[in-house]
Protein backbone atom coordinates (compact mmCIF):
# COMPACT_ATOMS: atom_id res chain seq x y z
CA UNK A 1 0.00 0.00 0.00
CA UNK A 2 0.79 3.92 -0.32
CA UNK A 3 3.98 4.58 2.39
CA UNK A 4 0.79 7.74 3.57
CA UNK A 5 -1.77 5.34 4.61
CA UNK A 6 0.26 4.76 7.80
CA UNK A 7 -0.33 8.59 8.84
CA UNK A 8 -2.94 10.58 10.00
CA UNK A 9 -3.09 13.66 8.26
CA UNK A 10 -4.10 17.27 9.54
CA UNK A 11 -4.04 20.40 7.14
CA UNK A 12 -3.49 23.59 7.96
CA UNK A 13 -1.49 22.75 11.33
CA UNK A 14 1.68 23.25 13.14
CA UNK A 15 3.38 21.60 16.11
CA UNK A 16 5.71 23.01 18.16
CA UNK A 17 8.76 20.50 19.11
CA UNK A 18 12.34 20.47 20.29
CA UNK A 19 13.51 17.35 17.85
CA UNK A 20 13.41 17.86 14.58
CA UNK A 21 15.52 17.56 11.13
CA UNK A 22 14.80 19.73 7.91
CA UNK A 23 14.65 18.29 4.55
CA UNK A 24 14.35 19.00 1.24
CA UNK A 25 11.64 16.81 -0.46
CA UNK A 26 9.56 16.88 -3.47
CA UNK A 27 6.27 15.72 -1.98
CA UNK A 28 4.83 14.08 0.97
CA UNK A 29 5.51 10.33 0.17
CA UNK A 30 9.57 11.46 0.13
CA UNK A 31 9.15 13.16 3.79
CA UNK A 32 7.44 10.02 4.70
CA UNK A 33 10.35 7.79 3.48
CA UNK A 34 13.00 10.21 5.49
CA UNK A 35 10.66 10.28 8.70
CA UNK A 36 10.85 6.24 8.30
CA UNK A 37 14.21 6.24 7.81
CA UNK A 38 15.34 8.65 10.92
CA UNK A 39 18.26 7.77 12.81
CA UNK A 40 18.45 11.32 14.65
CA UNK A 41 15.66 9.76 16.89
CA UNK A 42 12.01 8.14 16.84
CA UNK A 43 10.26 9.85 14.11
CA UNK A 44 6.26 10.05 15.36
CA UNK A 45 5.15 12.44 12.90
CA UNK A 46 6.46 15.01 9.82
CA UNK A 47 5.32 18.22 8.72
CA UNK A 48 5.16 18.95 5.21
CA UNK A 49 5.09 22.49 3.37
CA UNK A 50 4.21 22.32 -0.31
CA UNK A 51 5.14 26.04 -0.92
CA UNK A 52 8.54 25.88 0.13
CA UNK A 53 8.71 22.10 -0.61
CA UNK A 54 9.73 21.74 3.20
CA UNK A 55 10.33 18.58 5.35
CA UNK A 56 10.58 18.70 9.13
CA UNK A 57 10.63 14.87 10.49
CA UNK A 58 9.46 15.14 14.51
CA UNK A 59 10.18 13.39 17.30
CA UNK A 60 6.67 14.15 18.72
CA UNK A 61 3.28 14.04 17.63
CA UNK A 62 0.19 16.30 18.39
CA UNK A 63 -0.56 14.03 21.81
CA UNK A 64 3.04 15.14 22.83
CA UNK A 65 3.25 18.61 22.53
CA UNK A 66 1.01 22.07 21.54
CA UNK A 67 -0.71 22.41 18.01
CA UNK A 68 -1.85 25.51 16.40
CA UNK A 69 -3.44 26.76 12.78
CA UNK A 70 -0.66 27.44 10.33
CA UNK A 71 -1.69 27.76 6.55
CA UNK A 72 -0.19 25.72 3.37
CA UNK A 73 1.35 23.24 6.41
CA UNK A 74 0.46 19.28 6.44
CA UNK A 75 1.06 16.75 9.35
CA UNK A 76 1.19 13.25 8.90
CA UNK A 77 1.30 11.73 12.64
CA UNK A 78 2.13 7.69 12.29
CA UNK A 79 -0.99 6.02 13.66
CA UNK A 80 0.78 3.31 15.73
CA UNK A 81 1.87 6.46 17.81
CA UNK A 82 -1.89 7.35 18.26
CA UNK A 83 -3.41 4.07 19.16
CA UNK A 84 -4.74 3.86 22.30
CA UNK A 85 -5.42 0.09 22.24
CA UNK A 86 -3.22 -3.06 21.40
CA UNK A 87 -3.74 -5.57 18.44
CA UNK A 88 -3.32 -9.28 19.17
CA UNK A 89 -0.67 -9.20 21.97
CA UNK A 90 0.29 -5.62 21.68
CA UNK A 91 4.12 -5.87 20.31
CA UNK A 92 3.30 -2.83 18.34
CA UNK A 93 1.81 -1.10 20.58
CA UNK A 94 3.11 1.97 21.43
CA UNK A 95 0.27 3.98 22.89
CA UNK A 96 1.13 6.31 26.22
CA UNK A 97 0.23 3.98 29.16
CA UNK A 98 2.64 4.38 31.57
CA UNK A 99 0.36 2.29 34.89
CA UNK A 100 0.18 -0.88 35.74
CA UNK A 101 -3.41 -2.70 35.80
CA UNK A 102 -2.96 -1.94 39.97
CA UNK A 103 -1.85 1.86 38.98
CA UNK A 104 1.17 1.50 39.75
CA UNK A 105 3.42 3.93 37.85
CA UNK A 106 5.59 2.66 35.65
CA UNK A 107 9.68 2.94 35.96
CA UNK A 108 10.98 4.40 32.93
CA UNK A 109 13.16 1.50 30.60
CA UNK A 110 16.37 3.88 30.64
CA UNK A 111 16.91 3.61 34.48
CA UNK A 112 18.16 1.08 36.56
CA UNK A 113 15.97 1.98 40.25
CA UNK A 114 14.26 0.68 41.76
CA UNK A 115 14.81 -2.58 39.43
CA UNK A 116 17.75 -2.92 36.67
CA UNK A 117 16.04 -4.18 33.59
CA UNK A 118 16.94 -6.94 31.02
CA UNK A 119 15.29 -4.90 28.50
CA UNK A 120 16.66 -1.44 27.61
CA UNK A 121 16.29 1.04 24.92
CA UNK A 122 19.97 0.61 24.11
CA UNK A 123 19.49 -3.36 23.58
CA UNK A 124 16.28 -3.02 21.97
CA UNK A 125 16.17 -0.14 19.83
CA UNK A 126 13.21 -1.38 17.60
CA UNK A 127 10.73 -1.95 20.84
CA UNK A 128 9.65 1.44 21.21
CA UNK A 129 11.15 1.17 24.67
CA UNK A 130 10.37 5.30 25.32
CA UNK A 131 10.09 6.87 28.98
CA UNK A 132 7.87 4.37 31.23
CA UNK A 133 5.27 3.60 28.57
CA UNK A 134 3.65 -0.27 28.63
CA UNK A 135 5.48 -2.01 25.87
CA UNK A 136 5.77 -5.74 25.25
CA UNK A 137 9.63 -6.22 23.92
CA UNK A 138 9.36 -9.80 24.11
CA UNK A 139 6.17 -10.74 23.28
CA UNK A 140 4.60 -11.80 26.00
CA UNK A 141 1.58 -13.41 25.57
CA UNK A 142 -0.53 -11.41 28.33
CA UNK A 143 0.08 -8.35 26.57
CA UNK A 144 2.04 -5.56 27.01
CA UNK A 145 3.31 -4.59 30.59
CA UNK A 146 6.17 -2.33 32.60
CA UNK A 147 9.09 -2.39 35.07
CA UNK A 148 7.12 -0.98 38.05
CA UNK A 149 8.17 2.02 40.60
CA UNK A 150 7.10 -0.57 43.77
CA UNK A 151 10.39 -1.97 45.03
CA UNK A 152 8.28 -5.18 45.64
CA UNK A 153 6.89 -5.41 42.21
CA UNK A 154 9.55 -5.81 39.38
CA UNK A 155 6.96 -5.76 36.90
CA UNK A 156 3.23 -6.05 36.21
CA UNK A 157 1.10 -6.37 33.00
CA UNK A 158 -0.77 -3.23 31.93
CA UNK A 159 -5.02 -2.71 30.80
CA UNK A 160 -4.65 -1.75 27.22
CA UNK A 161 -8.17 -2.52 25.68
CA UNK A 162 -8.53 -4.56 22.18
CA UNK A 163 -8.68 -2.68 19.13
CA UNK A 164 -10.81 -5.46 17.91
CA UNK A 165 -13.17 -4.57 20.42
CA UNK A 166 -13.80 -1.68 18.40
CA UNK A 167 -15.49 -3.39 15.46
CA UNK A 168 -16.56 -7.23 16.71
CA UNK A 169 -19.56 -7.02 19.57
CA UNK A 170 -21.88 -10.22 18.04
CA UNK A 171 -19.72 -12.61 17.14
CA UNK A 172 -19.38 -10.67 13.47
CA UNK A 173 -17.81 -7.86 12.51
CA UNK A 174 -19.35 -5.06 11.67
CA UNK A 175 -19.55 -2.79 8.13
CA UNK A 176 -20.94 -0.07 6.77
CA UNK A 177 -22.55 0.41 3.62
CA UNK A 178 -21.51 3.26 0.82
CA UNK A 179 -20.10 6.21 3.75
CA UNK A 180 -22.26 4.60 6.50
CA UNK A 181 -24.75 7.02 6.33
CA UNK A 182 -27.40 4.24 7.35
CA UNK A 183 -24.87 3.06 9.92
CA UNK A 184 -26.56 1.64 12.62
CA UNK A 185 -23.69 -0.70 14.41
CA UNK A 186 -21.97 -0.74 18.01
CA UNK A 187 -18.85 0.47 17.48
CA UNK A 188 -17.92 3.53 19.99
CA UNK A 189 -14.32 3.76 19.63
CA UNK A 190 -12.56 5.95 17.17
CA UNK A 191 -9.60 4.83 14.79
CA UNK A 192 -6.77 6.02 17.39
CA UNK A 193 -8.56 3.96 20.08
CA UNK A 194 -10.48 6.56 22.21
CA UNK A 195 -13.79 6.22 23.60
CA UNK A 196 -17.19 8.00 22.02
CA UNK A 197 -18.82 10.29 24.30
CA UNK A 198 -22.49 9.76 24.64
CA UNK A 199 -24.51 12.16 21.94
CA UNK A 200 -26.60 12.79 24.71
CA UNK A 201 -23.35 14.08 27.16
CA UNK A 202 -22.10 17.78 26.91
CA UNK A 203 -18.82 16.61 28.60
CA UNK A 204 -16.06 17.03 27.79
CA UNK A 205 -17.25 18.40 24.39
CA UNK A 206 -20.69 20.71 24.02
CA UNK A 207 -21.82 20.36 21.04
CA UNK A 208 -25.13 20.56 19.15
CA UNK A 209 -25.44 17.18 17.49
CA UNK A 210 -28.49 16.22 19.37
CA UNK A 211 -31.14 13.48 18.56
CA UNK A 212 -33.68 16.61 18.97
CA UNK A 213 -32.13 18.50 16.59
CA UNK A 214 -31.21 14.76 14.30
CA UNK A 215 -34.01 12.40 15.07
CA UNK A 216 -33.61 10.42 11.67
CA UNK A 217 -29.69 9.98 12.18
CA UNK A 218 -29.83 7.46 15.41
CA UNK A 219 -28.00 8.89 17.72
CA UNK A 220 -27.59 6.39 20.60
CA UNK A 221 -25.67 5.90 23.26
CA UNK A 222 -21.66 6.41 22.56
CA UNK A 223 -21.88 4.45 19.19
CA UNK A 224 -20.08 5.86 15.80
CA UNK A 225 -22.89 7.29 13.31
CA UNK A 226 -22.47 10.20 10.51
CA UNK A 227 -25.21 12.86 10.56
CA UNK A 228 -23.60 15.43 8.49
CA UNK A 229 -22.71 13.61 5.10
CA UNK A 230 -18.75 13.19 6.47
CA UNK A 231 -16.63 10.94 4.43
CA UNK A 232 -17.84 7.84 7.42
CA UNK A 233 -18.74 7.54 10.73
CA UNK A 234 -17.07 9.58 13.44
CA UNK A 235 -17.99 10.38 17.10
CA UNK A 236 -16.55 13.06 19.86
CA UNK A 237 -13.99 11.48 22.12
CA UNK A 238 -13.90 11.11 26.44
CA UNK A 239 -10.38 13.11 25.67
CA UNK A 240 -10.42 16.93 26.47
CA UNK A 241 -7.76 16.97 24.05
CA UNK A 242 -9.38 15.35 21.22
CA UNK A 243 -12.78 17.05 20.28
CA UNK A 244 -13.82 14.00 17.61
CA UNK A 245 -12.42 11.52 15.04
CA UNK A 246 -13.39 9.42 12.80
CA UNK A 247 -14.42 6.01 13.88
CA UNK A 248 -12.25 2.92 12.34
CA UNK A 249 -15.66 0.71 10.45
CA UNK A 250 -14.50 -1.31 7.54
CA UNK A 251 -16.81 -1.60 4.58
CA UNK A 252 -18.69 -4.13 3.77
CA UNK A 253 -17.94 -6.61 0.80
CA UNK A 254 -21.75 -7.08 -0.53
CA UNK A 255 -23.38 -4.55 -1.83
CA UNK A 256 -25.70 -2.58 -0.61
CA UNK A 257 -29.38 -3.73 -1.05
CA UNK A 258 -30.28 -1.59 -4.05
CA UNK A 259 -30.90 -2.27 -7.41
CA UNK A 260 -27.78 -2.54 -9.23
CA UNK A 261 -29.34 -1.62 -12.43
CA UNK A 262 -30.80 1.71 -10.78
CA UNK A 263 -33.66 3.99 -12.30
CA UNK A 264 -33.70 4.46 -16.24
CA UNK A 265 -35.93 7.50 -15.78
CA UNK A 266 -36.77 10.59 -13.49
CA UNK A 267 -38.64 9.84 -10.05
CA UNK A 268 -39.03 12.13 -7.52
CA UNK A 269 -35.53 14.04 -7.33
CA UNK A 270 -33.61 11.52 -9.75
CA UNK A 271 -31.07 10.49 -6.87
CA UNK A 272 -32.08 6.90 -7.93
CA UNK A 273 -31.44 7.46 -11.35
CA UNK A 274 -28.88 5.25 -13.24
CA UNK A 275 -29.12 6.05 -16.99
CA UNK A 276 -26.78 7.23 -19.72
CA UNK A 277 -27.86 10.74 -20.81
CA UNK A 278 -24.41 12.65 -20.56
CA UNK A 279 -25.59 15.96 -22.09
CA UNK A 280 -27.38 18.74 -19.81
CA UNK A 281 -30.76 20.65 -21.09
CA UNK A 282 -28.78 23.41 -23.18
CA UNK A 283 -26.56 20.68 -25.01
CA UNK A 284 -23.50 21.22 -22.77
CA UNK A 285 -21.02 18.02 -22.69
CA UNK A 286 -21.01 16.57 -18.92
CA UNK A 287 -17.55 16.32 -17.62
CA UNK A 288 -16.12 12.75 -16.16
CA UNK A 289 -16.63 12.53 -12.70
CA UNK A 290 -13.35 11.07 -11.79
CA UNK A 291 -11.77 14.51 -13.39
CA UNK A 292 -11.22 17.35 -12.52
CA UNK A 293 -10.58 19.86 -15.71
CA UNK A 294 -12.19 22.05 -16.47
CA UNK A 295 -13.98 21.97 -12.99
CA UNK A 296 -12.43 21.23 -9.87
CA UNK A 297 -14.92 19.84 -7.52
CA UNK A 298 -15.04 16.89 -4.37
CA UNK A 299 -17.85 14.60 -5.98
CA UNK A 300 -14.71 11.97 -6.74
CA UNK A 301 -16.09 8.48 -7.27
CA UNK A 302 -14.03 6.61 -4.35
CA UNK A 303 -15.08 8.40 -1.96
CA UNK A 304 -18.92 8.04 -2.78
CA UNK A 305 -19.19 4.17 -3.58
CA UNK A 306 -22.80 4.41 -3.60
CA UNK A 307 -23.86 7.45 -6.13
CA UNK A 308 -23.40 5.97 -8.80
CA UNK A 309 -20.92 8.28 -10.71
CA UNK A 310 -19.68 6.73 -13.18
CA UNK A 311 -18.43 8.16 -16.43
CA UNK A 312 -19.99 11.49 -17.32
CA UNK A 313 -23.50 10.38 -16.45
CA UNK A 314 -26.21 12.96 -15.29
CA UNK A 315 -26.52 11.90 -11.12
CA UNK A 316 -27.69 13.50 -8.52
CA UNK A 317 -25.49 12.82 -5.33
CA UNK A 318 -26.10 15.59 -3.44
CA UNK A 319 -30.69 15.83 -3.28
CA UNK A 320 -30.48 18.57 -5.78
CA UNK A 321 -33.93 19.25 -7.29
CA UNK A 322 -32.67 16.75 -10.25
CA UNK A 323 -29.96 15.12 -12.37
CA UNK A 324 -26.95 17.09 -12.86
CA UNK A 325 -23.03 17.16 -14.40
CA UNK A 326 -20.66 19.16 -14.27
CA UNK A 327 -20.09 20.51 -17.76
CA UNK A 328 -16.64 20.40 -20.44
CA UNK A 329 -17.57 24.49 -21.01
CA UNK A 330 -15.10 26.11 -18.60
CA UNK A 331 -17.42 28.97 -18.62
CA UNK A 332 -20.39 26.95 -17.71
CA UNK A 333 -19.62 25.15 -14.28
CA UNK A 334 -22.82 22.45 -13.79
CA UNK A 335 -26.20 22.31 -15.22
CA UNK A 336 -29.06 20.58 -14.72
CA UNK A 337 -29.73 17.33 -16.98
CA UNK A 338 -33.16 16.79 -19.16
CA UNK A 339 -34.03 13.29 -18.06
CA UNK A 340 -37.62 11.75 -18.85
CA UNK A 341 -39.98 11.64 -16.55
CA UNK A 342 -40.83 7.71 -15.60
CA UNK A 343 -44.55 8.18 -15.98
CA UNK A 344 -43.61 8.41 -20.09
CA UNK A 345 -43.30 12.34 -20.09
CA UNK A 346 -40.54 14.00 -20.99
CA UNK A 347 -39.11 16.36 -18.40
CA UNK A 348 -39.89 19.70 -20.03
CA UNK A 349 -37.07 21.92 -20.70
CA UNK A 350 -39.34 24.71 -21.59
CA UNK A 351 -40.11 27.14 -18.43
CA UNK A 352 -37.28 25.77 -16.46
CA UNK A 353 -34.74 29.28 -16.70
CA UNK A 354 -36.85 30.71 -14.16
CA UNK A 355 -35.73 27.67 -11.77
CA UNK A 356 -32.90 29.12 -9.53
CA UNK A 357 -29.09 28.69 -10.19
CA UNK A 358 -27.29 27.85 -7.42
CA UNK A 359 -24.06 25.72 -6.93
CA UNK A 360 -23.95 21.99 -6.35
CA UNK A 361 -24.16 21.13 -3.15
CA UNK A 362 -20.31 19.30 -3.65
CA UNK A 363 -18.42 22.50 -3.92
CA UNK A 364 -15.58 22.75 -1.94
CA UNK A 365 -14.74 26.25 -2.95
CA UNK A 366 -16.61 29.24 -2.79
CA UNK A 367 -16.74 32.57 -5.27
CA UNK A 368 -16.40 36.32 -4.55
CA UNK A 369 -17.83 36.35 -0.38
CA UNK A 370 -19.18 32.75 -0.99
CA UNK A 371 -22.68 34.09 -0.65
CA UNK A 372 -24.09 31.85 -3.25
CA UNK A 373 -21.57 28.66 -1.62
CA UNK A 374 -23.89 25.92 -1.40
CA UNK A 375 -21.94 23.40 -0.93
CA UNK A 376 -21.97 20.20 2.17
CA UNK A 377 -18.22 21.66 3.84
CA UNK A 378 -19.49 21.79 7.77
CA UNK A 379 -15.46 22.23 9.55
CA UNK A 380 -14.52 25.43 10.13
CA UNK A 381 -10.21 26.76 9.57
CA UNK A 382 -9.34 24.91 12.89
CA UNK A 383 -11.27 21.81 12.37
CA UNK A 384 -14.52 22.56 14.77
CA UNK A 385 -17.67 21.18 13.41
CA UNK A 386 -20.46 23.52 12.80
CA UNK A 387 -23.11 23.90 14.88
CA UNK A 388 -26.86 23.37 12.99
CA UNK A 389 -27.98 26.51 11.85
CA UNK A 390 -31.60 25.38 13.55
CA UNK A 391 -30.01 24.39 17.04
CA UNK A 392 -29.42 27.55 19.49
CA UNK A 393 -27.25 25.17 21.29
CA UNK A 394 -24.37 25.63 22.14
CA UNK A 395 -24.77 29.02 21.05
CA UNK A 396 -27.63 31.33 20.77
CA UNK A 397 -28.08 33.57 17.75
CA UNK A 398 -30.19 35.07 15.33
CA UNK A 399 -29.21 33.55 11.39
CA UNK A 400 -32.20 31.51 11.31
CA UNK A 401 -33.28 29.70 8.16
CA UNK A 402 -36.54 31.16 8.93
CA UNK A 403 -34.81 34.52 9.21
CA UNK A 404 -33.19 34.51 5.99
CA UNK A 405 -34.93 31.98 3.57
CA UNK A 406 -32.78 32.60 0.69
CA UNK A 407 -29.41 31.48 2.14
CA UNK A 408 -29.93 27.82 2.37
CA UNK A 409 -29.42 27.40 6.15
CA UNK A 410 -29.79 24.08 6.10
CA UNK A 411 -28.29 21.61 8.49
CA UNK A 412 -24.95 22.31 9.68
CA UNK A 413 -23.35 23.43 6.31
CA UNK A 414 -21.08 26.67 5.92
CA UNK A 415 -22.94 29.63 4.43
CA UNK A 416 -22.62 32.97 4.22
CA UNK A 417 -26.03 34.93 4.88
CA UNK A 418 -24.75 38.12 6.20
CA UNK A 419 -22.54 39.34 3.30
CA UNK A 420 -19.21 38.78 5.49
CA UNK A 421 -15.84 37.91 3.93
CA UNK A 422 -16.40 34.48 3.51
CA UNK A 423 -18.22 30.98 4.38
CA UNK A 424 -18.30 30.88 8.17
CA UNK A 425 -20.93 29.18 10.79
CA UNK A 426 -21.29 28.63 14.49
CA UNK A 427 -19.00 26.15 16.33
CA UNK A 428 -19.90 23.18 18.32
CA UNK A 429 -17.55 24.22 20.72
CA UNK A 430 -18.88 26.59 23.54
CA UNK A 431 -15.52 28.37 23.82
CA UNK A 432 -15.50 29.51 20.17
CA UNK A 433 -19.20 31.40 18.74
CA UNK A 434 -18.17 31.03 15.54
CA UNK A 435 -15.40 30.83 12.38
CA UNK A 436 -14.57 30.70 9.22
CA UNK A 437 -14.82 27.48 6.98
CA UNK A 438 -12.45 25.06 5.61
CA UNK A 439 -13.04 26.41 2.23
CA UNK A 440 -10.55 28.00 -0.51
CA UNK A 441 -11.51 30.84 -3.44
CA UNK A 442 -12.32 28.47 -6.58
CA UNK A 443 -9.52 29.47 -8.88
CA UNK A 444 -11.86 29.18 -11.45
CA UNK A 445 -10.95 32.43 -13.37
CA UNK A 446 -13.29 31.93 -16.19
CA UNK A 447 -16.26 31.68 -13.41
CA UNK A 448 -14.66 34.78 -11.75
């Protein structure tokens, strides 16, 4: 597999940390191969700048140290580092335990009171022997475990929970379907290894993701779901430090139980619909949907299994009023597609210029002040999640969809109905009202 899909990545972040090296690399897979290959001392994580084509291999991750917004900046952290749980009998593990399953501390593997170890950093470079975290350098089969700091203990075992707890509760494991929207499982740990916090709790993260304000999206207990069209499932975490992550669900091999074939013809929206027509209603060319020239755009067909975009086909991914592309005139972004009707009449073309022109709902860019941004984007610049622009909770205010009907205040999505600079909304996060998006200008000059 890709070198990258051992990292976690973060955009738009900085760390701040004592060991480092600077390279000069070409991309991220290059950093990745000199973080791997760091003698210096345990790479954790790398930071990546594509302006300057910059390489800064770490020695700690963002659990280690202070983060903070910094534009054009990536950081890959290496998930073992981040795991909070162990995998068979933990010889990878090298999460930041540092008790014993009595809580006893742990004496760090570098000194020699109030027990002198047989296994040391210096003999066992490759164990991940740092400070007094639980380690398992000679795979015992208990699990991982620790010198101890109780002269009468030399060592105990430590509690580092399963990782396949995480996805196996019945016997089977569980799946989701296309990007588990519909996911309805038990898992309530995230891919690092933390544990959910109820929807129902406010601690340690307020947030507005309530079933009041969701009632169709199921949100029980402490288990994984995805209410706001994210890529899967995700949940906020019982760490203060860690407002939410994704959850780590693999997908399921059968398919999901709709008809493969899919609709021929326009019902209801068309979201169903499966045909061929790759031309819109004024004759415009649709562009493929795994390209991105002349349009850039996020409706990429990996990431949404289950919409059905292949080729250049009309689709409608997104509950737009009906079929849609995105078109090969660089002047003419997306249109709608005439598809006919299933009830044998064609979907008339005639009378439909008054219908309203607004951007598909997949943007991930925004024009001008983004006023007419209608896209599904619902993290703001640091990475909060927006708050519903129904919910008054966390935060009370006054941008209503009721209050201003034209701006498409719907669900938790960035808009920007008050003519400010750009896409903003409210934050989940009581200690923030609100920010900017996650958004850049389209650099779409023609559109400009």
């Amino acid at each position: 597999g890709d070198i990258l899909d051992d990292y976690l990545r973060t955009d738009d972040v900085w760390i701040l940390t004592r060991n480092k090296q600077f390279y000069k690399t070409n991309n991220e897979k290059e950093c990745a191969e000199k973080c791997e290959a760091e003698r210096n001392f345990n790479c954790r994580a790398f930071l990546f700048t594509r302006k300057k084509l910059q390489c800064l291999t770490l020695a700690e991750n963002a659990k280690m140290t202070v983060m903070f917004n910094s534009t054009g900046a990536v950081l890959y952290e290496k998930k073992i580092y981040l795991l909070q749980c162990k995998k068979g009998i933990g010889k990878d593990y090298r999460g930041m335990e540092a008790k014993t399953r009595r809580g006893i501390p742990c004496q760090k593997w570098a000194e020699k009171t109030p027990h002198n170890p047989n296994y040391t950093p210096e003999k066992h470079p490759n164990a991940g022997l740092d400070e007094n975290y639980c380690r398992n350098p000679d795979g015992d089969e208990s699990g991982p475990w620790c010198y101890t700091t109780d002269p009468a203990t030399r060592y105990d075992y430590c509690n580092i929970p399963e990782c396949e707890d995480q996805v196996t509760h019945t016997g089977g494991v569980e799946c989701m379907q296309c990007n588990g929207e519909d996911y309805h499982g038990e898992v309530s740990r995230t891919e690092s290894g933390l544990e959910c916090q109820r929807w129902d709790a406010q601690e340690p993260h307020m947030h507005g993701f309530t079933l009041k304000h969701f009632p169709e999206k199921d949100l029980k207990m402490n288990y994984c779901r995805n209410p706001d069209d994210e890529l899967r499932p995700w949940c906020f975490t019982t760490s203060p430090a860690k407002r939410w992550e994704y959850c780590n669900i693999p997908r399921c091999t059968t398919h999901p139980p709709v008809s493969s074939t899919g609709s021929q013809c326009l019902s209801g929206k068309g979201e169903g619909y499966r045909g061929r027509i790759a031309i819109t209603e004024s004759g415009n060319g649709c562009q493929h949907w795994n390209a991105q020239f002349p349009h850039r755009h996020g409706w990429i067909p990996d990431r949404y299994p289950c919409k059905g975009l292949e080729e250049n086909y009309c689709r409608n991914p997104d509950g737009e009023k009906r079929p849609w592309c995105y078109t090969i005139n660089s002047s003419v972004r997306w249109e709608y597609c005439a598809i006919p009707q299933c009830d044998g009449t064609e979907q008339g073309i005639a009378g439909m210029s008054n219908v309203p022109v607004q951007v598909p709902l997949s943007e991930e860019c925004y024009r001008g002040k983004g006023q007419s941004y209608r896209g599904t984007t619902s993290i703001t610049a640091s990475g909060k999640k927006c708050q519903a622009w129904n919910s008054m909770f966390p935060h009370r205010h006054e941008k209503t969809p009721d209050r201003f009907p034209n701006a498409d205040l719907r669900h938790n999505y960035c808009r920007n109905p008050d003519g400010d600079n750009r896409p903003w909304c409210f934050t989940t996060d009581p200690s923030m009202i609100w920010e900017y998006c996650s958004l850049k200008r389209c650099d779409d000059h023609t559109q400009e």
